[in-house]
Protein backbone atom coordinates (compact mmCIF):
# COMPACT_ATOMS: atom_id res chain seq x y z
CA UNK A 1 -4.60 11.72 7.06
CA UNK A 2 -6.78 13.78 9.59
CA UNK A 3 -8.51 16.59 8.32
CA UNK A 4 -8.62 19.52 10.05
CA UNK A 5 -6.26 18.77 13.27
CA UNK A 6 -6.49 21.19 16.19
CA UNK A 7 -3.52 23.04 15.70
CA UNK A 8 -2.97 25.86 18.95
CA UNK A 9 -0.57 28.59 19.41
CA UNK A 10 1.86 27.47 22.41
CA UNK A 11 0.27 30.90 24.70
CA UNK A 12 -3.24 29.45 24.29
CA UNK A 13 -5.10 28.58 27.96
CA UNK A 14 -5.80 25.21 28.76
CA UNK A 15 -9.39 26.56 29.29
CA UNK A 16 -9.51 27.73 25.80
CA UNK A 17 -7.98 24.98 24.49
CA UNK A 18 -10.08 21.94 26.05
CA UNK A 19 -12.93 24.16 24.54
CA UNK A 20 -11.41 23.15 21.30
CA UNK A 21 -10.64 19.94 21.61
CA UNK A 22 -14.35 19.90 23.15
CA UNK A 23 -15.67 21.19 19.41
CA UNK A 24 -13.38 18.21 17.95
CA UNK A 25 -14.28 15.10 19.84
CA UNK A 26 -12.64 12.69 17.41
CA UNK A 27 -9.55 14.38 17.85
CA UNK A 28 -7.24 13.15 20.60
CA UNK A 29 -4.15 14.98 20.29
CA UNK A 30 -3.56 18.89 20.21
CA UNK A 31 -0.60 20.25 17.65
CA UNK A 32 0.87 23.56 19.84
CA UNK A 33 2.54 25.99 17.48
CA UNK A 34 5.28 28.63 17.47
CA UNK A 35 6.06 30.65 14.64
CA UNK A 36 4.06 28.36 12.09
CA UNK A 37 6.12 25.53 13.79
CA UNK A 38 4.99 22.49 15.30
CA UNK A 39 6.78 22.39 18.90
CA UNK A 40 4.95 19.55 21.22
CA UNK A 41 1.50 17.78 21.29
CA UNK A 42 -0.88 17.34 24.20
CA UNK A 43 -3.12 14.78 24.86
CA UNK A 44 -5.83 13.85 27.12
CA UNK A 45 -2.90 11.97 29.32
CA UNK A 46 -0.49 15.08 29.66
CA UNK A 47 -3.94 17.12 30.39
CA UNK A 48 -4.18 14.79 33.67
CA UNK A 49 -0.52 14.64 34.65
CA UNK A 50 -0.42 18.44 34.60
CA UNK A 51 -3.40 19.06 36.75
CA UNK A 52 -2.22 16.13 38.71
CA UNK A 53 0.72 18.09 39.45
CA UNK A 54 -0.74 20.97 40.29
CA UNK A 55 -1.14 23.22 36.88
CA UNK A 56 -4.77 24.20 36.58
CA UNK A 57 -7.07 25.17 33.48
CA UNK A 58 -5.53 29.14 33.43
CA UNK A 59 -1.96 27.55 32.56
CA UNK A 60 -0.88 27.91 29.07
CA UNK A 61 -0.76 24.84 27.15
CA UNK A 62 2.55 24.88 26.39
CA UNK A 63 2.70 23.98 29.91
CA UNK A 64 1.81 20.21 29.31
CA UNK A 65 2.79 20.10 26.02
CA UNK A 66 5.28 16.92 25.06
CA UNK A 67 8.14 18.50 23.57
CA UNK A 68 9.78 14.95 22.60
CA UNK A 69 7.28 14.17 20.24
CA UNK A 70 7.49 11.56 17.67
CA UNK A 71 6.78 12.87 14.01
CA UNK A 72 7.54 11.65 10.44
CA UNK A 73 9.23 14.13 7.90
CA UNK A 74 7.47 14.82 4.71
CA UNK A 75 9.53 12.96 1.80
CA UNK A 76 11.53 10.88 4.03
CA UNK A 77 10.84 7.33 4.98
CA UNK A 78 11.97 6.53 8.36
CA UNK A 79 11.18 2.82 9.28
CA UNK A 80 13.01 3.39 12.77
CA UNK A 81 10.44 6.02 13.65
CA UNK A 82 7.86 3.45 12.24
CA UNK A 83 8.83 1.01 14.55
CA UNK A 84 8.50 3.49 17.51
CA UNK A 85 5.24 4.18 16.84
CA UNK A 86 3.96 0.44 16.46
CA UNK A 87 5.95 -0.32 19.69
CA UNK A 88 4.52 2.73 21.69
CA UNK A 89 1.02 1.89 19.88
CA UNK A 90 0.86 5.89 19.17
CA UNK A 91 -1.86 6.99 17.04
CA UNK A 92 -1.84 10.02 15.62
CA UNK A 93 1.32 11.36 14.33
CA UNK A 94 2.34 14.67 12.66
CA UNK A 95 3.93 14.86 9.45
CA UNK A 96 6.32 18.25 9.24
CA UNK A 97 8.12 19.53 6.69
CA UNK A 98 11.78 20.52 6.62
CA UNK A 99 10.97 23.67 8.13
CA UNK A 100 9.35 22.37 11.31
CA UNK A 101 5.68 23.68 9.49
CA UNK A 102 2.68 20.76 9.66
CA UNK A 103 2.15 19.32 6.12
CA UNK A 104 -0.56 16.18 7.40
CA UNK A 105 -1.35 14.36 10.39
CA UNK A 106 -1.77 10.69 10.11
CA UNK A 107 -4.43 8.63 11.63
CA UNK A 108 -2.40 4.84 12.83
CA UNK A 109 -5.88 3.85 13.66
CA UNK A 110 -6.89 3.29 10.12
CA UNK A 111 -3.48 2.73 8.40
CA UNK A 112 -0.71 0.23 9.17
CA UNK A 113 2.21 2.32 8.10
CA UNK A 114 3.01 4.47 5.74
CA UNK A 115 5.66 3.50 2.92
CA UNK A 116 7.75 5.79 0.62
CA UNK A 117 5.98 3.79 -2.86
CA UNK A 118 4.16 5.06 -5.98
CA UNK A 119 1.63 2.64 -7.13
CA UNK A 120 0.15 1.75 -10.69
CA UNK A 121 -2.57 -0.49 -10.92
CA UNK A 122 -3.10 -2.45 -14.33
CA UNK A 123 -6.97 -2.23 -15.15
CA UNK A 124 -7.19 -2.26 -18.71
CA UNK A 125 -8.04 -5.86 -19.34
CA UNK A 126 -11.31 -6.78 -21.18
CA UNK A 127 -12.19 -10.00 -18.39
CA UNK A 128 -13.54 -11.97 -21.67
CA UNK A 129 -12.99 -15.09 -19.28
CA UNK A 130 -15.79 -13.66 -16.88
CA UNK A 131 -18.09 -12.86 -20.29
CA UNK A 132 -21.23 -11.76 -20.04
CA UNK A 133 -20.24 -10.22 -16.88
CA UNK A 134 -18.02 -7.78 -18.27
CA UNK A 135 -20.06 -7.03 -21.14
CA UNK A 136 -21.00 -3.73 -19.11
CA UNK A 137 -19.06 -3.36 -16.71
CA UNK A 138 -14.91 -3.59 -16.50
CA UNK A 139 -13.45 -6.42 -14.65
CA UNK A 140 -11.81 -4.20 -12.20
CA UNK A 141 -15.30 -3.02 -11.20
CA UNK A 142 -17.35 -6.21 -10.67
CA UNK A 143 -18.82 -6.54 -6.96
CA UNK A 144 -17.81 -9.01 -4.37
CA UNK A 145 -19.68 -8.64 -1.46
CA UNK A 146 -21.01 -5.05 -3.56
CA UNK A 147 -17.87 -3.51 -3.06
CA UNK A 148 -15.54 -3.81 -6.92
CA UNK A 149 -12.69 -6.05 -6.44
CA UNK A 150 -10.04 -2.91 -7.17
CA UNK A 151 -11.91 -1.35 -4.19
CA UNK A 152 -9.95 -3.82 -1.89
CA UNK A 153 -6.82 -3.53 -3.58
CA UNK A 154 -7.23 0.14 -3.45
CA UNK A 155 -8.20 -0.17 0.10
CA UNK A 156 -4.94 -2.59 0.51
CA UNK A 157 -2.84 0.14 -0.74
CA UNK A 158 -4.01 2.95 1.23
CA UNK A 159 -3.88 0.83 4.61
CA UNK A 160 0.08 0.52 4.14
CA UNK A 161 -0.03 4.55 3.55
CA UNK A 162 0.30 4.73 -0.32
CA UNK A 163 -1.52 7.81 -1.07
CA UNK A 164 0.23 7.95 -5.05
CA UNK A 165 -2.04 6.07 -7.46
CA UNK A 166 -1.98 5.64 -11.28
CA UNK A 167 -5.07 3.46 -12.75
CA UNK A 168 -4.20 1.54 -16.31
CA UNK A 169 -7.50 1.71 -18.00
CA UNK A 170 -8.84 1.11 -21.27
CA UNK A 171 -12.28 -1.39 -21.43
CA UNK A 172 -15.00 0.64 -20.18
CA UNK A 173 -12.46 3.36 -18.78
CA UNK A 174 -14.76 5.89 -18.17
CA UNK A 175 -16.64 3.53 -15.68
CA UNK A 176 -13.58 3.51 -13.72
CA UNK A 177 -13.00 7.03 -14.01
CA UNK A 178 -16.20 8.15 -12.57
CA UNK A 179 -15.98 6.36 -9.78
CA UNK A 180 -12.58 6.90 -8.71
CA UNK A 181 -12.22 10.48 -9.91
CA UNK A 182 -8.35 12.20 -8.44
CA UNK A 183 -8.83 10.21 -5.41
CA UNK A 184 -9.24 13.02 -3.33
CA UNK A 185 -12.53 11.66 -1.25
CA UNK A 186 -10.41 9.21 -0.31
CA UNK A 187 -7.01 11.54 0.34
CA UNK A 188 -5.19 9.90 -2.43
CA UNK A 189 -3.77 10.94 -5.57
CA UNK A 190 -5.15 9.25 -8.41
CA UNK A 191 -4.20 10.28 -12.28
CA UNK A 192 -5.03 7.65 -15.33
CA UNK A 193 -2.90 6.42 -18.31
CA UNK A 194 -4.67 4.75 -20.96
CA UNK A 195 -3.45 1.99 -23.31
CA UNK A 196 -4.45 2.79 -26.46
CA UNK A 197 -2.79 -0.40 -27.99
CA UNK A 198 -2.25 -3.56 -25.33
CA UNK A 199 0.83 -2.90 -23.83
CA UNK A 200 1.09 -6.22 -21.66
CA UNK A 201 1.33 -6.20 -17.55
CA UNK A 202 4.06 -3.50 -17.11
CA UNK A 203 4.34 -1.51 -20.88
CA UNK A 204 2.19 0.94 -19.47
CA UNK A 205 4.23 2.18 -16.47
CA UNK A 206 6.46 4.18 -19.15
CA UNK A 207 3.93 6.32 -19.97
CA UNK A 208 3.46 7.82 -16.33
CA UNK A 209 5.17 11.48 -16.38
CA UNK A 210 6.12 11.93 -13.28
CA UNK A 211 6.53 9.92 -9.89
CA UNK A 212 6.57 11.09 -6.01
CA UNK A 213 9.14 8.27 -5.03
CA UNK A 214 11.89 6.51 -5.57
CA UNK A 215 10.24 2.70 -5.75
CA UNK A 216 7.07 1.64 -7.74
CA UNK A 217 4.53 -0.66 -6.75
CA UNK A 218 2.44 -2.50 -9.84
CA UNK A 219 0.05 -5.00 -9.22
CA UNK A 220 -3.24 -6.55 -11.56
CA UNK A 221 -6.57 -5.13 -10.71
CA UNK A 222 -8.10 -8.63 -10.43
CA UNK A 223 -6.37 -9.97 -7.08
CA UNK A 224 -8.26 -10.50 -4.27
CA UNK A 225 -5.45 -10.73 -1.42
CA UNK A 226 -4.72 -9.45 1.87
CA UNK A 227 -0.34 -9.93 1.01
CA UNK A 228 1.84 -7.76 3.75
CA UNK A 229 2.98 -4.80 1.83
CA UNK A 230 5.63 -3.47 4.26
CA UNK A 231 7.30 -7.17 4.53
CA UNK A 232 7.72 -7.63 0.98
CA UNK A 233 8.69 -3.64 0.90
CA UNK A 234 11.59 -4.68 3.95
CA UNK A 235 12.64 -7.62 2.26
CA UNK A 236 14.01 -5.03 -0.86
CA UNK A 237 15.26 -2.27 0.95
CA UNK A 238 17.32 -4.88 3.34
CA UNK A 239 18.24 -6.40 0.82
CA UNK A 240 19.19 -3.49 -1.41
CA UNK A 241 17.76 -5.21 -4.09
CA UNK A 242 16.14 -4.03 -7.59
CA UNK A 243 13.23 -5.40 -7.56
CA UNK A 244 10.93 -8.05 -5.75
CA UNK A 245 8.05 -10.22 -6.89
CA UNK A 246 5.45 -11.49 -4.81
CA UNK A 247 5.06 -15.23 -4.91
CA UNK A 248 2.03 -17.82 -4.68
CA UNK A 249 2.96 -21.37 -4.01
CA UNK A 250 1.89 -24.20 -6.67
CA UNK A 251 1.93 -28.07 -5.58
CA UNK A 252 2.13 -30.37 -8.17
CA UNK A 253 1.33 -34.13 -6.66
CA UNK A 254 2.51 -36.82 -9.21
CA UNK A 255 0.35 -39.43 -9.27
CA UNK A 256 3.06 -42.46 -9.50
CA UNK A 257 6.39 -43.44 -7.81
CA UNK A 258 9.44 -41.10 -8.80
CA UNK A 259 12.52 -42.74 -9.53
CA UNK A 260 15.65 -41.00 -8.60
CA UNK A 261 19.25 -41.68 -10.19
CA UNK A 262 22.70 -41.35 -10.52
CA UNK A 263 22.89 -42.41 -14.38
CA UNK A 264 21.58 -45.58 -15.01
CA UNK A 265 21.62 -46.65 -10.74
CA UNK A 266 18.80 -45.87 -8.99
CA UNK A 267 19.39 -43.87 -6.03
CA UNK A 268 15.48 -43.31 -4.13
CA UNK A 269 12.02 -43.91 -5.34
CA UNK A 270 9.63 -41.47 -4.16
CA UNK A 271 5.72 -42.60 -4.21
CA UNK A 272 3.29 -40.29 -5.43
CA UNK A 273 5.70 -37.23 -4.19
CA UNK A 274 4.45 -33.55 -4.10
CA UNK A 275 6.38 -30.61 -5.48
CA UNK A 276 5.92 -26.95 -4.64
CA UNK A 277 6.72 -24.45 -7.64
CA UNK A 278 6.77 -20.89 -6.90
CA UNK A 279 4.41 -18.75 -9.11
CA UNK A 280 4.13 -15.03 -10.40
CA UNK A 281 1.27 -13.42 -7.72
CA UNK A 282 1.23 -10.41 -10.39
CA UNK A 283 2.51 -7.58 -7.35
CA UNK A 284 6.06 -5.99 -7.91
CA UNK A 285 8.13 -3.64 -6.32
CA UNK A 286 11.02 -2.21 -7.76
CA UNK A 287 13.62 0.81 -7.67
CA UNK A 288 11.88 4.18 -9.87
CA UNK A 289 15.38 4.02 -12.03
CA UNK A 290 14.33 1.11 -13.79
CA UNK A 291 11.95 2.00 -15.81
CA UNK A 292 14.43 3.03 -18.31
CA UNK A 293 14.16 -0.46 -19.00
CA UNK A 294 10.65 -0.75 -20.16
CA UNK A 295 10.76 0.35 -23.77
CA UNK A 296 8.19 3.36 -24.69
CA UNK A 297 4.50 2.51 -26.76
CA UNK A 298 5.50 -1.37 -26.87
CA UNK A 299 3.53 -4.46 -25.89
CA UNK A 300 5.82 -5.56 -23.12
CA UNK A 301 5.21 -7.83 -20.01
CA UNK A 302 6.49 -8.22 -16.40
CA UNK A 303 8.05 -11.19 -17.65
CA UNK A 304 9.71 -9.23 -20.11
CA UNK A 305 11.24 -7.28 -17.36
CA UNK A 306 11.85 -9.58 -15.26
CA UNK A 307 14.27 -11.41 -18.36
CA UNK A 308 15.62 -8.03 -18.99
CA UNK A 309 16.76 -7.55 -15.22
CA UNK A 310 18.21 -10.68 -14.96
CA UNK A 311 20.12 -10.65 -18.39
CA UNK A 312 21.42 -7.31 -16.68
CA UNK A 313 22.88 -8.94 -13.66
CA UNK A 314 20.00 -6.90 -11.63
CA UNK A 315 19.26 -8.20 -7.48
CA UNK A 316 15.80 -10.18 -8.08
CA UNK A 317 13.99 -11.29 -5.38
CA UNK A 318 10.39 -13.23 -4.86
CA UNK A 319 8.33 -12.41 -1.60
CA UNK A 320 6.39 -15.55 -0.70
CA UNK A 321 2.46 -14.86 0.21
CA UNK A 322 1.65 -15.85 3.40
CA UNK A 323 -1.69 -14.80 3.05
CA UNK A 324 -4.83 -14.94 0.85
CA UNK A 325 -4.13 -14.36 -2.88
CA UNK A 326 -7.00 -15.61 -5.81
CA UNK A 327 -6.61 -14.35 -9.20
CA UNK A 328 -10.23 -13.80 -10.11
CA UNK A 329 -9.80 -14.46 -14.30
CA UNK A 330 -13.00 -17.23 -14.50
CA UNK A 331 -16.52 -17.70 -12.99
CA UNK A 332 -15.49 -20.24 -10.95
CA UNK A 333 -12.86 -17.93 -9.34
CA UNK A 334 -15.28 -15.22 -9.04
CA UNK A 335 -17.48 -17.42 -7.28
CA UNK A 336 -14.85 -18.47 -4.94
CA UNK A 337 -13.89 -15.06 -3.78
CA UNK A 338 -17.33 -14.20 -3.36
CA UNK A 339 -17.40 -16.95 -0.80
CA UNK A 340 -13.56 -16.31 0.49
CA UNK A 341 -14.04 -12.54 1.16
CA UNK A 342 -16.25 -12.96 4.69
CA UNK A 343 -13.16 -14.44 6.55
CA UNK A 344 -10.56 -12.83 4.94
CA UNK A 345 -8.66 -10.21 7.08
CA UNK A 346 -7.69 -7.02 5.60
């Protein structure tokens, strides 16, 4: 979001508006206004075409103004209007509401979309692996590169647009509230449940009151990745699926010859083969309507759910990472990502 964007009634001067835009510098695109609605934008460009053409700094504004403007509607996710912005490269974008009135102006130079999830982060977790570490200080908070590893999956979330935030805390909570607070110095929303008894990967998404959209994002607070959120995001809505997990890829070399057979004949030997297994990357996306499924105050996994969906006949899907992904549970991995993070591209 931009703070502050130069909105300008459409009878303003050019004069007085360039004066301004002059008082804004980091602001590249004028909002012109007609009866608290949002009717065209100017920027620098249109500025130069018009007095190009002959209009000069006396004409209103309105007279350069683009009246085919592209803009996002508040509550709606459009990913064809998406696409028009990443293929025009366009930069700042209004938000409007229904009414044609401004609700936010979005900045494409610091986020990569914007995508119609909620998000829950599960931060509750002692980190007695990492001990004496986390005697102090939560898991979720411990530097890499003096920046908390939740910072970057925080970061992550807010890149793809997600401004709707719920932190699972328990160890050391108030650590993590302090220095989050309701997310607004960052222009996000962020609330807190707290597990007062374990409640697994996923038991404590129940306990959220109230949600701004239709699909939920939940992911572990100790991943260190850089995953595509709006691929795996695609992948479900194309799909019309339920829900989708993101995926790490596991080899498995055996170390001798693998016989293969049909009953007692042998049918190939394979030396020393390698086998790639699929694992659980701990993100997950699924539709809001499914969390009738998680049962309320029980201890209750994203396994768990994942069994329940299936039994159901639900549309499960895995999103292999292309990417980075470390789950940072032991020194060693701690050590790693403290290495990793320098040439990893967010």
């Amino acid at each position: 979001m931009i703070n502050n964007p130069i909105i300008i009634n459409k009878n303003t001067s050019l004069k007085d508006s360039l004066v301004k835009l002059n008082e804004n510098p980091n602001m590249q695109t004028l909002l012109i206004e007609d009866d608290n609605k949002i009717i065209g934008t100017v920027t620098d460009g249109d500025i130069r075409r018009g007095l190009i053409n002959g209009l000069s700094q006396n004409n209103l504004i309105s007279d350069f103004m683009l009246t085919d403007f592209t803009f996002l509607t508040k509550g709606k996710y459009q990913p064809e209007k998406l696409a028009i912005i990443k293929s025009k490269e366009l930069k700042i974008i209004p938000v409007l509401n229904e009414n044609g009135s401004l609700f936010e102006v979005l900045n494409f130079n610091k986020i990569k979309t914007i995508l119609p999830i909620d998000a829950v982060i599960m931060a509750g977790g002692i980190g007695s692996r990492l001990m004496p570490l986390t005697k102090d200080t939560p898991k979720p908070m411990l530097e890499i590169n003096k920046k908390p590893i939740m910072e970057y999956n925080v970061d992550l979330l807010q890149s793809y647009g997600i401004k709707n935030l719920t932190l699972s805390v328990k160890y050391l909570k108030e650590k993590i509230k302090d220095y989050y607070k309701n997310g607004t110095d960052r222009d996000m929303n962020i609330s807190y449940v707290t597990e007062d008894e374990p409640l697994g990967t996923i038991g404590a998404v129940k306990q959220i009151k109230s949600f701004h959209n239709d699909y939920i994002l939940v992911m572990n607070s100790d991943l260190l990745t850089n995953i595509n959120l709006e691929e795996m995001f695609d992948e479900l809505s194309s799909h019309n699926a339920d829900m989708i997990i993101a995926t790490t890829d596991y080899q498995v070399q055996i170390p001798y010859g693998v016989v293969e057979s049909n009953g007692n004949q042998i049918t190939a030997l394979k030396e020393k083969p390698t086998y790639t297994y699929f694992s659980n990357a701990g993100i997950y996306i699924f539709k809001r309507k499914l969390i009738d499924l998680i049962p309320s105050h029980s201890f209750f996994n994203a396994t768990d759910f994942l069994d329940k969906l299936i039994a159901e006949n639900k549309k499960v899907l895995h999103y292999p990472i292309t990417g980075y992904w470390l789950d940072i549970g032991k020194h060693v991995d701690f050590e790693k990502a403290q290495r990793d993070v320098h040439s990893i591209t967010f």
